[in-house]
N, C-alpha and C. Protein backbone atom coordinates (compact mmCIF):
# COMPACT_ATOMS: atom_id res chain seq x y z
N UNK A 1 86.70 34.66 57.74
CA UNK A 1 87.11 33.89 56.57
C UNK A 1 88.07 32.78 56.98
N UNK A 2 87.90 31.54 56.54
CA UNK A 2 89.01 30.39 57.08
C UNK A 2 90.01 30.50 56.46
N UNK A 3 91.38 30.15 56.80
CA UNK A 3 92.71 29.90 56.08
C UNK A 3 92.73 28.60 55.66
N UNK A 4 93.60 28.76 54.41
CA UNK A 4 93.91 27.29 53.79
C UNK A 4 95.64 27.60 53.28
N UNK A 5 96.20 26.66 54.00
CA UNK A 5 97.80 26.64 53.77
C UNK A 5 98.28 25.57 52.65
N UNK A 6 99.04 26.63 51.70
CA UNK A 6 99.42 25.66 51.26
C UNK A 6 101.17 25.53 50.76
N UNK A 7 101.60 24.35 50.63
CA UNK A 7 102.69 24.27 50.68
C UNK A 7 103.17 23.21 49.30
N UNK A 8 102.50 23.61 48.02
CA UNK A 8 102.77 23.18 47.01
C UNK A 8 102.19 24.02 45.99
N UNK A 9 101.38 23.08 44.84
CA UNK A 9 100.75 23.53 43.68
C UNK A 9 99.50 24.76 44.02
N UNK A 10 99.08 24.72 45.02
CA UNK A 10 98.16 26.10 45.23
C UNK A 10 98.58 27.47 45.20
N UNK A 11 99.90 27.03 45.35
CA UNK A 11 100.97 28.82 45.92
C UNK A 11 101.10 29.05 44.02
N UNK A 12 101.03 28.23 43.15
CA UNK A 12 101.40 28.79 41.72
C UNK A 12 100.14 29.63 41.46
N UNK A 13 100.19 31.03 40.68
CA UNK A 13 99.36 31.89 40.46
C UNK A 13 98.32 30.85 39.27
N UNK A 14 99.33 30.22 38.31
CA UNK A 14 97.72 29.60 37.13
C UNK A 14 96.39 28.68 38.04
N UNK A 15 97.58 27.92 39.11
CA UNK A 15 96.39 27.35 39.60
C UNK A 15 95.52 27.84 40.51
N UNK A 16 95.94 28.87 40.78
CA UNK A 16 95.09 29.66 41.56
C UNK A 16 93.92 30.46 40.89
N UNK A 17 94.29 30.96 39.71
CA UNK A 17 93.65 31.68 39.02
C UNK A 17 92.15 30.55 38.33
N UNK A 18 92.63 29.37 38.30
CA UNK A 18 92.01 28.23 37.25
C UNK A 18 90.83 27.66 38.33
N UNK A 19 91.52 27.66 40.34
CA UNK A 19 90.66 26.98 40.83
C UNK A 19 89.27 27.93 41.34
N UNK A 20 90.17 28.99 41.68
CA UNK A 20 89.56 30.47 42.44
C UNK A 20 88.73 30.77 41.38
N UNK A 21 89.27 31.22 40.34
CA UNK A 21 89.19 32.62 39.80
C UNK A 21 89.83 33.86 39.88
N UNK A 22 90.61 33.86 40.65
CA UNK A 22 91.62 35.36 41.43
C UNK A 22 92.49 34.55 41.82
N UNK A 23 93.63 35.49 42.21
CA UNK A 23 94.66 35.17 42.61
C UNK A 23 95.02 35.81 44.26
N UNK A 24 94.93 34.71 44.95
CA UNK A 24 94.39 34.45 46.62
C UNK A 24 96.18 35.67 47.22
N UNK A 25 95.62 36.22 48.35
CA UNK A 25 96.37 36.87 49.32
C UNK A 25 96.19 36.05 50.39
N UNK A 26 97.79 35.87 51.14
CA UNK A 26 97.76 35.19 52.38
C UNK A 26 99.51 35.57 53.03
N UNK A 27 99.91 35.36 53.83
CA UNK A 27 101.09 35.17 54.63
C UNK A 27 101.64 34.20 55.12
N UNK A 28 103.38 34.39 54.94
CA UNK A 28 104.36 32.82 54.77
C UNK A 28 103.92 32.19 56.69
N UNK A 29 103.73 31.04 56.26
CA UNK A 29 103.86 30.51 57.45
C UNK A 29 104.37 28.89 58.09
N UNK A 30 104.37 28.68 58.95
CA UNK A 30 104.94 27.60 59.34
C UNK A 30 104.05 26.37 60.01
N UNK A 31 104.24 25.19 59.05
CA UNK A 31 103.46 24.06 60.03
C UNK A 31 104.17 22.97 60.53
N UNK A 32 104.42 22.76 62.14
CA UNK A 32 105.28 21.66 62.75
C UNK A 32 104.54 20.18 62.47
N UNK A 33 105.13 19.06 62.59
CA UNK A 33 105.24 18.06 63.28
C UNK A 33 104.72 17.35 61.73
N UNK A 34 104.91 17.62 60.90
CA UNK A 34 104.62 17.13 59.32
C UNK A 34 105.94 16.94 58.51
N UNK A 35 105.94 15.75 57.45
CA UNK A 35 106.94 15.71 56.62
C UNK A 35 106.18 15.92 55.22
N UNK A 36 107.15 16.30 54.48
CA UNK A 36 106.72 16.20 53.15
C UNK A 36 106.87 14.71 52.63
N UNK A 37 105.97 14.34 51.61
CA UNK A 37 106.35 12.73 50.69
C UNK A 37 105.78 13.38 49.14
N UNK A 38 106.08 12.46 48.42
CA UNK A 38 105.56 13.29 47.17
C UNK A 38 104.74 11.84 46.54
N UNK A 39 103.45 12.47 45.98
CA UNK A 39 102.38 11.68 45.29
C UNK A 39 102.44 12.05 43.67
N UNK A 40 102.03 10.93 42.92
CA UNK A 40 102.09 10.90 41.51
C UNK A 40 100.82 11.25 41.16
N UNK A 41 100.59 12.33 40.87
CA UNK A 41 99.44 12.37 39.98
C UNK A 41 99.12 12.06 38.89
N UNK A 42 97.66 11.31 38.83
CA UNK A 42 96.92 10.65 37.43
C UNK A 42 96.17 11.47 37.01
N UNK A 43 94.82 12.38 37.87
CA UNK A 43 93.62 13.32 37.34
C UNK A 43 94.52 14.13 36.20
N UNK A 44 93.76 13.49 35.01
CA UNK A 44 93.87 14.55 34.26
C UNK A 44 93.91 16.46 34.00
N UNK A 45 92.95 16.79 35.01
CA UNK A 45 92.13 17.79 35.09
C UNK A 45 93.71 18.78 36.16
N UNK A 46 94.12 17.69 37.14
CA UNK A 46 94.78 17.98 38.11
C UNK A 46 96.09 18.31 37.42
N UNK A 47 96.38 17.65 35.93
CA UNK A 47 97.86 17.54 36.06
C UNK A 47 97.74 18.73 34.90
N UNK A 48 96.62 18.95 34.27
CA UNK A 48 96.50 20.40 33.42
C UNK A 48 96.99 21.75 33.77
N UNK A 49 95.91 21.78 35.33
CA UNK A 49 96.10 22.91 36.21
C UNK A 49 97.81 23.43 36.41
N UNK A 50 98.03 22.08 37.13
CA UNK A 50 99.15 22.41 37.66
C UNK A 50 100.89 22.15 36.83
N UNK A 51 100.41 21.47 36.04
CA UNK A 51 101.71 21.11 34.96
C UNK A 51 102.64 20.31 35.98
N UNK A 52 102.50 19.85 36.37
CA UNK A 52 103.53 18.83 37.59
C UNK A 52 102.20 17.39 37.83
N UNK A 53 103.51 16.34 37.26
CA UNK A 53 102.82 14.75 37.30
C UNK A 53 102.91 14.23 38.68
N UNK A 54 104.13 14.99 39.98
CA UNK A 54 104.24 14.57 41.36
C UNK A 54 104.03 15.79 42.12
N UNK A 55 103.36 15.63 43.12
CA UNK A 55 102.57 16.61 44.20
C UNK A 55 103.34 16.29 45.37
N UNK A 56 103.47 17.27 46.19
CA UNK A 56 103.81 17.54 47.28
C UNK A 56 102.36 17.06 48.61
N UNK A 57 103.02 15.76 49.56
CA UNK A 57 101.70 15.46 50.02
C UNK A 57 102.10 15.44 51.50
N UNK A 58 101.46 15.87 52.80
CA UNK A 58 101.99 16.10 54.06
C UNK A 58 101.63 14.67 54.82
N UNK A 59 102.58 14.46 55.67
CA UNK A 59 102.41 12.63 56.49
C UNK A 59 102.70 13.60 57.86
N UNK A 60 101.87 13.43 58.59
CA UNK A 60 102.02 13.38 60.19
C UNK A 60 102.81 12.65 60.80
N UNK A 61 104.05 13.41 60.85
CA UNK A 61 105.54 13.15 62.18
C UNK A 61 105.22 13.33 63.42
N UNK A 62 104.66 14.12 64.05
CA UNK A 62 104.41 14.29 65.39
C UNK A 62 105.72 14.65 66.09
N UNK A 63 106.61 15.27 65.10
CA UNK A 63 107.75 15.13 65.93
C UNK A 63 107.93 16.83 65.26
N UNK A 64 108.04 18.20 66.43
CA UNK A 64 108.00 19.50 66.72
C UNK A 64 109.49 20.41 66.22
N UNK A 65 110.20 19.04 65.43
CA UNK A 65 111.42 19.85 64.82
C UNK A 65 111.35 19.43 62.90
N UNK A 66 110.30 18.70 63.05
CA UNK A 66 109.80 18.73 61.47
C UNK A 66 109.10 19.71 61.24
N UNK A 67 109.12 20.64 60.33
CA UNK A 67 108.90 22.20 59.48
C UNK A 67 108.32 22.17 57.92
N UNK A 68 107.08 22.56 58.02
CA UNK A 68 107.17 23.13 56.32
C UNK A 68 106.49 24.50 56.47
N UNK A 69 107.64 24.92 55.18
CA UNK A 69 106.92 26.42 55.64
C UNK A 69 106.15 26.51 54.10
N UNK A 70 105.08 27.40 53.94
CA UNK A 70 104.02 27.52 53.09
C UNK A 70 103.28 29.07 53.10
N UNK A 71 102.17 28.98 52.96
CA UNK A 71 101.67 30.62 52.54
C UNK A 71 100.41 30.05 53.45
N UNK A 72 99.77 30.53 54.36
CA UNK A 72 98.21 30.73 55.12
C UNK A 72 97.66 31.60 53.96
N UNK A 73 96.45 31.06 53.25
CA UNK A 73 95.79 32.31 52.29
C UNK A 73 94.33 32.59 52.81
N UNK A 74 93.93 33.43 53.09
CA UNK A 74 92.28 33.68 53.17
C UNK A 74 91.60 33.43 52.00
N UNK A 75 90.61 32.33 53.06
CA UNK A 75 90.04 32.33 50.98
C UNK A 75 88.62 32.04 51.66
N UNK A 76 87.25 32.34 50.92
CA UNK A 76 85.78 32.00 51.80
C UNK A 76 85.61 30.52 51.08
N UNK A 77 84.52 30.42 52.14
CA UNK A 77 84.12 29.21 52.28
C UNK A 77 83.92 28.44 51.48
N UNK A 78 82.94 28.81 49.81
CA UNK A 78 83.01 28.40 48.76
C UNK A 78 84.36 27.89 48.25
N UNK A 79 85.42 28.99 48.13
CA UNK A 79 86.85 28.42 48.25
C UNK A 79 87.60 26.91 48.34
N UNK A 80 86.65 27.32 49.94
CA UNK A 80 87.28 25.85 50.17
C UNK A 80 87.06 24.37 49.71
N UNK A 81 85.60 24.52 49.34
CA UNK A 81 85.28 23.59 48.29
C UNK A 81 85.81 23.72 46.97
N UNK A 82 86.36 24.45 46.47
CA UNK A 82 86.65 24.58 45.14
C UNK A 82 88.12 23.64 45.45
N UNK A 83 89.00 24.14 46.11
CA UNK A 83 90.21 23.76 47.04
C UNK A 83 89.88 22.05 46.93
N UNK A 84 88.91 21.78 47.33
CA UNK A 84 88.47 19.92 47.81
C UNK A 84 88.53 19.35 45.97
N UNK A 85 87.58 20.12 45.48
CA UNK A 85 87.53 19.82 44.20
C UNK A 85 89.37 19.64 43.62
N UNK A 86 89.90 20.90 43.38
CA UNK A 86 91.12 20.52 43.12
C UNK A 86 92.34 19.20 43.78
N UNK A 87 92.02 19.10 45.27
CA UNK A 87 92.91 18.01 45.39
C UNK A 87 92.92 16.66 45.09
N UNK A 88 92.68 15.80 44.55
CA UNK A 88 92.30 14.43 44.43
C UNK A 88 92.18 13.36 45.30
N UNK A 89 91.50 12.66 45.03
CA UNK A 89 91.24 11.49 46.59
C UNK A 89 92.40 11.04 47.57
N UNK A 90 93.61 11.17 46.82
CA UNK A 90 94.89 11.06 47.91
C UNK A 90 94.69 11.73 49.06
N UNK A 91 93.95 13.11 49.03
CA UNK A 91 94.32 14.23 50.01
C UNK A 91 93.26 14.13 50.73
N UNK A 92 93.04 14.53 52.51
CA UNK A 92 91.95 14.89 52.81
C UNK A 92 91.94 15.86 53.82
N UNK A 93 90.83 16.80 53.96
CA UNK A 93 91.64 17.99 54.57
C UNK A 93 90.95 18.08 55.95
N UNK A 94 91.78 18.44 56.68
CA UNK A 94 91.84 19.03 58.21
C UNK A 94 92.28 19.73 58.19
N UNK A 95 91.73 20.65 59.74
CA UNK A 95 92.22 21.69 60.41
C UNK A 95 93.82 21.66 61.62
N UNK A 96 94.03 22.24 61.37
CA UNK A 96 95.21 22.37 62.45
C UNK A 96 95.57 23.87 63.04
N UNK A 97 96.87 23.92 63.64
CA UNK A 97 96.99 25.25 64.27
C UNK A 97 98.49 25.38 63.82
N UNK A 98 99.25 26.42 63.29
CA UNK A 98 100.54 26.97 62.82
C UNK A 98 101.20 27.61 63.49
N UNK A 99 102.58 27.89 63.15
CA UNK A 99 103.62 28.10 64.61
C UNK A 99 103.16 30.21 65.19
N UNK A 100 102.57 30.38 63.84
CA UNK A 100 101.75 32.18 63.98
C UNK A 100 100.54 31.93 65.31
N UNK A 101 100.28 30.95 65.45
CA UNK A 101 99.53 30.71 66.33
C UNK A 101 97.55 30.73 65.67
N UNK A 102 97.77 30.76 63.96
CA UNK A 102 96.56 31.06 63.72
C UNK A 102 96.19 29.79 63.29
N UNK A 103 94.92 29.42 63.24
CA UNK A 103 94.36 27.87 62.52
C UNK A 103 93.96 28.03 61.33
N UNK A 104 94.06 26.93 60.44
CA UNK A 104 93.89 26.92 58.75
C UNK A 104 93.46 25.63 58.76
N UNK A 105 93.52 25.13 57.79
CA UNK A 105 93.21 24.27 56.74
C UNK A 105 94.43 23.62 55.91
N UNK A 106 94.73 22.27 56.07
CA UNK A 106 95.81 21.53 55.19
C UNK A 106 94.97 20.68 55.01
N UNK A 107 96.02 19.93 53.61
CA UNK A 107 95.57 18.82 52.72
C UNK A 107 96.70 17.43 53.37
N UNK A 108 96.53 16.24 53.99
CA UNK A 108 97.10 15.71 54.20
C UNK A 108 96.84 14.13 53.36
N UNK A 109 97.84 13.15 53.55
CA UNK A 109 97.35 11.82 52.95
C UNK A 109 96.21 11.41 53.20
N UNK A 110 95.26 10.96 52.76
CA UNK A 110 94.39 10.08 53.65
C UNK A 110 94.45 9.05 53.96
C-alpha cells in the first residue's frame, strides 16, 4: 500500500471522512529540506471539505535543518486519486523519502 503524508487539511477527520470515506491510519513523521508557505483557496468544493480559505503548501528548501512534521497514512491506490482530486491545481504530487526512512507521497507547489 503507498503512503501519503500529510501535513495539513488531510490530518482533519471530516476531510478525511468526505475524501476517503473512512477515517485513514498512519504514523507521525518527519519530512526534511521543505518549508511551509500558505495558499488561498478558491475551489469551492475544497473550501467546504475543509472549512479553511488558506492551505498549508510545501516549497523545496533543500536545506536538511528545515522540518515538517505530519502523519505518513496508508491509504490504496484508488486513495490516492481521490487525494489528487481533493488538492487543487496549486498542488502536485511526488514521491519522496522521510527521516523514518520510509517513502510516501507529498503534495508540493507546482
Amino acid at each position: 500500500m503507498p503512503n501519503l503524508f500529510s501535513y495539513g487539511t488531510l490530518q482533519k477527520e471530516q476531510v478525511q471522512i468526505e475524501t476517503f470515506g473512512r477515517i485513514l491510519q498512519g504514523e507521525k513523521d518527519i519530512l526534511t529540506g521543505y518549508k511551509i508557505e500558505i495558499l488561498e483557496i478558491t475551489d469551492p468544493e475544497v473550501l467546504r471539505k475543509s472549512s479553511q480559505k488558506y492551505h498549508p503548501i510545501l516549497e523545496f528548501s533543500g536545506d536538511v535543518k528545515d522540518e515538517i512534521g505530519g502523519i505518513l497514512f496508508e491509504v490504496t491506490e484508488e486513495e490516492i486519486l481521490q487525494a489528487d482530486e481533493y488538492e487543487v491545481d496549486d498542488y502536485k504530487r511526488i514521491e519522496t523519502a522521510f527521516k523514518s526512512g520510509k517513502k510516501g507521497f507529498i503534495y508540493v507547489r507546482k
